[in-house]
Protein backbone atom coordinates (compact mmCIF):
# COMPACT_ATOMS: atom_id res chain seq x y z
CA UNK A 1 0.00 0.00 0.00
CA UNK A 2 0.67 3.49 -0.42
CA UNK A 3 0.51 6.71 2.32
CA UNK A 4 1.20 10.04 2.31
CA UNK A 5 2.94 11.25 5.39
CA UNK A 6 2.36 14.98 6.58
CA UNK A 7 4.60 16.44 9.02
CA UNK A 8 3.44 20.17 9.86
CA UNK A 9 3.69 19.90 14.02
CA UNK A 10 6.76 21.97 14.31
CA UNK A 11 8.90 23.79 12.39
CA UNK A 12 9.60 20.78 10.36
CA UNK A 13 7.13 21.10 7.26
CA UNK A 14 7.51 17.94 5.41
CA UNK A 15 6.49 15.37 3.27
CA UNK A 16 6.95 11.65 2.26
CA UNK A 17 5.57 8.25 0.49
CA UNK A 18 6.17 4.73 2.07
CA UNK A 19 5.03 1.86 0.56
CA UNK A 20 4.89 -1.45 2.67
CA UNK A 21 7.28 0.09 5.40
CA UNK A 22 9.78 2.09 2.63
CA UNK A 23 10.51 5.29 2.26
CA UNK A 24 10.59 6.10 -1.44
CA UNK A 25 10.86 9.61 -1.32
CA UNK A 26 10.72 12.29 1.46
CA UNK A 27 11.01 16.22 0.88
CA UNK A 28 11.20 18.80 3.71
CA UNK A 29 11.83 22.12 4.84
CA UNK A 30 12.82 23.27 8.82
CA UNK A 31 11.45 26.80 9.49
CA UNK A 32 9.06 28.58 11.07
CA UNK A 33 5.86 29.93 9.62
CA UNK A 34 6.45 28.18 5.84
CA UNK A 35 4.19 25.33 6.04
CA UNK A 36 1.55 27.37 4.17
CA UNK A 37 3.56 28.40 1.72
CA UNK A 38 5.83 25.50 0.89
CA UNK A 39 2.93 21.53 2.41
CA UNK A 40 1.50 21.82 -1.26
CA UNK A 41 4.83 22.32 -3.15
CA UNK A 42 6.57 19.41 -1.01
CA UNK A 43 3.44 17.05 -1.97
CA UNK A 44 3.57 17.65 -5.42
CA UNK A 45 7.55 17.14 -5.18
CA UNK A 46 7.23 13.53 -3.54
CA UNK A 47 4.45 12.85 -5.53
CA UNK A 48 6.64 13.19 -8.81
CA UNK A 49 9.84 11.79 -7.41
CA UNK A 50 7.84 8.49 -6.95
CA UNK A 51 5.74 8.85 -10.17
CA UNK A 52 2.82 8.81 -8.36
CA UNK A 53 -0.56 10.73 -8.58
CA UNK A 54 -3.08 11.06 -5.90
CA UNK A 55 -5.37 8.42 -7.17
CA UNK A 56 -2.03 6.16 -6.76
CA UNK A 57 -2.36 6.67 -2.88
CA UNK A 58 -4.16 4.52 -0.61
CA UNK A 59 -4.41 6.39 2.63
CA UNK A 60 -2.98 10.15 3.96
CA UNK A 61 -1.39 9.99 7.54
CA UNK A 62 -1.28 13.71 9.51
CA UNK A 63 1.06 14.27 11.89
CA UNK A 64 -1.99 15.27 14.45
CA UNK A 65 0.11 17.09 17.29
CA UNK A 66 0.49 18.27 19.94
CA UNK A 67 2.35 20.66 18.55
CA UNK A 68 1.94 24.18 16.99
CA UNK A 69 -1.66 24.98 16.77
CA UNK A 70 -1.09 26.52 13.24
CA UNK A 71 1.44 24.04 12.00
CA UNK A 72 -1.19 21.61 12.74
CA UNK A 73 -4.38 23.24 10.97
CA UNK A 74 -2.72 23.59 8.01
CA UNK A 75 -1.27 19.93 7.74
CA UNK A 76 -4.65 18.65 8.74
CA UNK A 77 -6.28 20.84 6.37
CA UNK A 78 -4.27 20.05 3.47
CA UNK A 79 -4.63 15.71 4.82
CA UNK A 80 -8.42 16.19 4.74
CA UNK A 81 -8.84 18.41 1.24
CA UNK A 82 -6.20 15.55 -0.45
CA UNK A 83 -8.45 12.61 1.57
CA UNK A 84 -11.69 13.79 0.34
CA UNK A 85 -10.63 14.80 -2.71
CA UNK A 86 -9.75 11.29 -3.60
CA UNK A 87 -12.15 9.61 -1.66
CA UNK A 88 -9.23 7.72 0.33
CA UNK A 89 -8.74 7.07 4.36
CA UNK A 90 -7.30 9.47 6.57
CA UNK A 91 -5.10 8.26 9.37
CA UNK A 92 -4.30 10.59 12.27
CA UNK A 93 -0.84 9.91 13.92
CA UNK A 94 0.47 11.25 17.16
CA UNK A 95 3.32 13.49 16.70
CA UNK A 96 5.08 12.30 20.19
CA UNK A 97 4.72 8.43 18.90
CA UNK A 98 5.91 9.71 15.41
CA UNK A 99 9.05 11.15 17.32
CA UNK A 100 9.42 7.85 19.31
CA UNK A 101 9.29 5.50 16.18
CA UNK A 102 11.73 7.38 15.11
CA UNK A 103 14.24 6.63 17.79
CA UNK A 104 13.54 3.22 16.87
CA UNK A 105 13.84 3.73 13.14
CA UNK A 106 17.23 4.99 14.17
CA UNK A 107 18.02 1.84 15.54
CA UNK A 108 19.11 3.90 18.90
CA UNK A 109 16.18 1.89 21.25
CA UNK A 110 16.74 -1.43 22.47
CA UNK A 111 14.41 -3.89 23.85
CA UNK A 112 12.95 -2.57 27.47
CA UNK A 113 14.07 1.35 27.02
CA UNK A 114 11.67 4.49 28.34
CA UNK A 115 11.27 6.71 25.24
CA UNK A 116 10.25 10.37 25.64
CA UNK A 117 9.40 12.17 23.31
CA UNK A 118 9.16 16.22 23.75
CA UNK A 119 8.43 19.12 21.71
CA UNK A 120 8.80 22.65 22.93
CA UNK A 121 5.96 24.64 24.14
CA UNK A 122 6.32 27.93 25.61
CA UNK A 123 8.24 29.54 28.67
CA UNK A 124 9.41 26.46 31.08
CA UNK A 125 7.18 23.60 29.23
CA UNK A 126 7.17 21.06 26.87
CA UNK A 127 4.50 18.61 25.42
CA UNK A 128 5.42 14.78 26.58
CA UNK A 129 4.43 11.63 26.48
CA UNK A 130 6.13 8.52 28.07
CA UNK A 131 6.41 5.06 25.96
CA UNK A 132 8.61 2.01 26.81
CA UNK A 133 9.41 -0.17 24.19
CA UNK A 134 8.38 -3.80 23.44
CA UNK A 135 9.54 -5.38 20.59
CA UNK A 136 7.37 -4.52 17.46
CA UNK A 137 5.61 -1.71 19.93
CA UNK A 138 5.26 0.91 22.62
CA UNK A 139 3.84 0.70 25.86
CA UNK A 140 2.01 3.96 26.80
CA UNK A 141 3.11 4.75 30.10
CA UNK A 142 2.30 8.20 30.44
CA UNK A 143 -0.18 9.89 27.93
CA UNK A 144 0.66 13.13 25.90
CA UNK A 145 0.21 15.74 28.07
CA UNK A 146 2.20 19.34 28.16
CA UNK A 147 3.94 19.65 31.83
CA UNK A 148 6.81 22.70 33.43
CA UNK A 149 9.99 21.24 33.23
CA UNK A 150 10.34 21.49 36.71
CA UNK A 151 7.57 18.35 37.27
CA UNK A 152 9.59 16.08 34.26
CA UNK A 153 11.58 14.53 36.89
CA UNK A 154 8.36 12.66 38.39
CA UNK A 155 7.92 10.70 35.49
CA UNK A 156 11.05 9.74 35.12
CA UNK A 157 11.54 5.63 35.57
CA UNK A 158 13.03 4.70 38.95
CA UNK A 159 15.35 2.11 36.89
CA UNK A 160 16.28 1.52 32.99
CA UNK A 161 17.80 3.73 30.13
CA UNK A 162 15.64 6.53 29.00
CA UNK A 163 15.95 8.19 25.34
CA UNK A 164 14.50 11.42 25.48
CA UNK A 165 13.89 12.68 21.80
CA UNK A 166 12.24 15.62 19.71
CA UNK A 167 13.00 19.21 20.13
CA UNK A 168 12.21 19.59 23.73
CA UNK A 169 14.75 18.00 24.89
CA UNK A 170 17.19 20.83 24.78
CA UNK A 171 15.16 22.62 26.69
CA UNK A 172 15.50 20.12 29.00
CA UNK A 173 18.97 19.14 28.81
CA UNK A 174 19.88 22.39 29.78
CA UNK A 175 17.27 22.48 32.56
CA UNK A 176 19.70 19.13 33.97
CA UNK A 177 22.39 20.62 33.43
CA UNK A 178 21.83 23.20 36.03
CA UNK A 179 21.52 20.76 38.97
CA UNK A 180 22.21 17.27 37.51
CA UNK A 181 19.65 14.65 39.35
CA UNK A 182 20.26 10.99 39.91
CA UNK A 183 19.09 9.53 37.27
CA UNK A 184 21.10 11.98 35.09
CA UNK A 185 23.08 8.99 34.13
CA UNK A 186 20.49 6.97 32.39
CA UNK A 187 19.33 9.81 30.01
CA UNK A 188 20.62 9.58 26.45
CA UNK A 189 19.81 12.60 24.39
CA UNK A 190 20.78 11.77 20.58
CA UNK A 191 22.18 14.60 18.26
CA UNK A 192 19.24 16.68 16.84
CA UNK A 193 19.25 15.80 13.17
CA UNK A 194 18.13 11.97 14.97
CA UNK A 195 15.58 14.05 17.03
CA UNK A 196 13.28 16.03 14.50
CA UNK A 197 10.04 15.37 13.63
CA UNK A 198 9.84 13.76 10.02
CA UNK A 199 7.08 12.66 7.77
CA UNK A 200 8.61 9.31 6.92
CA UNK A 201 7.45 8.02 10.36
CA UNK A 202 3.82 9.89 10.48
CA UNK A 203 3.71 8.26 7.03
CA UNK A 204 4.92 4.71 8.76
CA UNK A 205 2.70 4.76 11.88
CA UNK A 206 0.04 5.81 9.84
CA UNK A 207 0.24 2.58 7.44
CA UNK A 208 0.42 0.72 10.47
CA UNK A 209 -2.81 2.28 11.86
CA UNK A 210 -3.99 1.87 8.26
CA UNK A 211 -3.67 -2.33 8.28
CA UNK A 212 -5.16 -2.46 11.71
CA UNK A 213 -8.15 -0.82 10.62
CA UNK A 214 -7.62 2.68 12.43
CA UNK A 215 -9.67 5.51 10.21
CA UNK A 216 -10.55 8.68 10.99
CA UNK A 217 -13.55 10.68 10.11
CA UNK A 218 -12.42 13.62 7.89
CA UNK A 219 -15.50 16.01 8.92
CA UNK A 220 -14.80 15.97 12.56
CA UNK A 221 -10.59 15.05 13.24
CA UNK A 222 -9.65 17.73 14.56
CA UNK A 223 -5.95 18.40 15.90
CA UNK A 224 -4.62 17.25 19.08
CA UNK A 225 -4.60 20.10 21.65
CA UNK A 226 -3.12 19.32 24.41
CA UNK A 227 -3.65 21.38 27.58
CA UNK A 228 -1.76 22.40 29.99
CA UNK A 229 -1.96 20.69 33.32
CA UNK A 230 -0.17 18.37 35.35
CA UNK A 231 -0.65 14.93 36.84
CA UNK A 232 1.61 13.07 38.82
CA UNK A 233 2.45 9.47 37.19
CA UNK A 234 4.73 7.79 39.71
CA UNK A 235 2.67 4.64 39.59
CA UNK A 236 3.55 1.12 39.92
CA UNK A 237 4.12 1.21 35.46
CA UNK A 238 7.42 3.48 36.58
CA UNK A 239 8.95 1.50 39.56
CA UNK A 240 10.00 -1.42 37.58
């Protein structure tokens, strides 16, 4: 099968095609405040680099946040004009499990590891979720939420290697760096060009989602706000 992947969550504004779990072409663009000029441009540009048109495609996947709230109304409104346009599925895909697949695409995950997956919000937060991951999965530990840096540390595993990912996690490196804590040691931050949000994965999880029957309904998906609150997750899932 074929998908579109849209990426439009941060300043990544992308696009790609995977067919049965391969990336045959991906185009995209890191900048704020260009996704409405350039999502179109990019979908036409992957469209011809796999000599493909959109009655070739069998499904669109959206990067569906969190993220920015404008990033992620134009993405979704560009997934749902292309989806009804050609009568074809449209598959929502988180944009923090998009981020963690692609730790694992990366081949930087092993078997057992706490993924976290961030994306800068504004002033001292960040938008997080907490998976571990199981073999041809995640387990969702702690749901996407937004949270201050300052209340991170509670979710963080009492034991194991955690891989914190997306463009957050500068933000919160530095935040460590100021007063390392004890589990400083079991943090592995990869370099950022392994951290960004792409379109191959939103593409990816949304085939996935695609082949176990996930669909959603293009008159009333609407993007993934998160808000802001805080809830303290130090449950039995975290003391392993």
């Amino acid at each position: 099968m074929k998908v579109l992947g849209i990426e439009t969550a941060t300043s990544v504004c992308g696009t790609a095609i995977i067919e049965n779990g391969i990336n045959y072409s991906e185009r995209s663009f890191k900048a704020p405040y260009i996704h409405s000029e350039k999502l179109v441009s990019l979908v036409e540009s992957v469209l011809a680099d796999s000599k493909l048109t959109t009655q070739d495609l069998d499904g669109i996947a959206v990067s569906i946040g969190p993220g920015s709230f404008t990033g992620l109304r134009i993405g979704l409104s560009v997934g749902k004009g292309l989806a009804y346009a050609i009568n074809k599925p449209l598959i929502c895909a988180c944009t923090l499990e998009s981020l963690a697949w692609n730790i694992i695409q990366e081949g930087i995950a092993q078997e057992g590891d706490y993924i976290i997956p961030m994306i800068d919000a504004r002033r001292t937060e960040v938008y997080m979720a907490l998976y571990r991951y199981r073999g041809d999965g995640f387990e969702e530990i702690v749901m996407p939420c937004a949270i201050v840096l300052q209340k991170l540390g509670d979710l963080i595993p009492d034991k194991g290697s955690v891989i914190i990912t997306g463009d957050g996690a500068d933000k919160f490196q530095a935040f460590l760096q100021k007063d390392p804590p004890v589990y400083f040691p079991r943090i592995t931050i990869p370099i950022i060009e392994k951290r960004l949000c792409r379109s191959f994965t939103v593409g990816l999880l949304g085939e996935r989602k695609f082949l176990q029957g996930e669909r959603s309904d293009i008159a009333s998906v609407e993007p993934m706000y998160v808000k802001e609150f805080y809830t303290l997750m130090k449950t039995q899932h975290l003391q392993v």
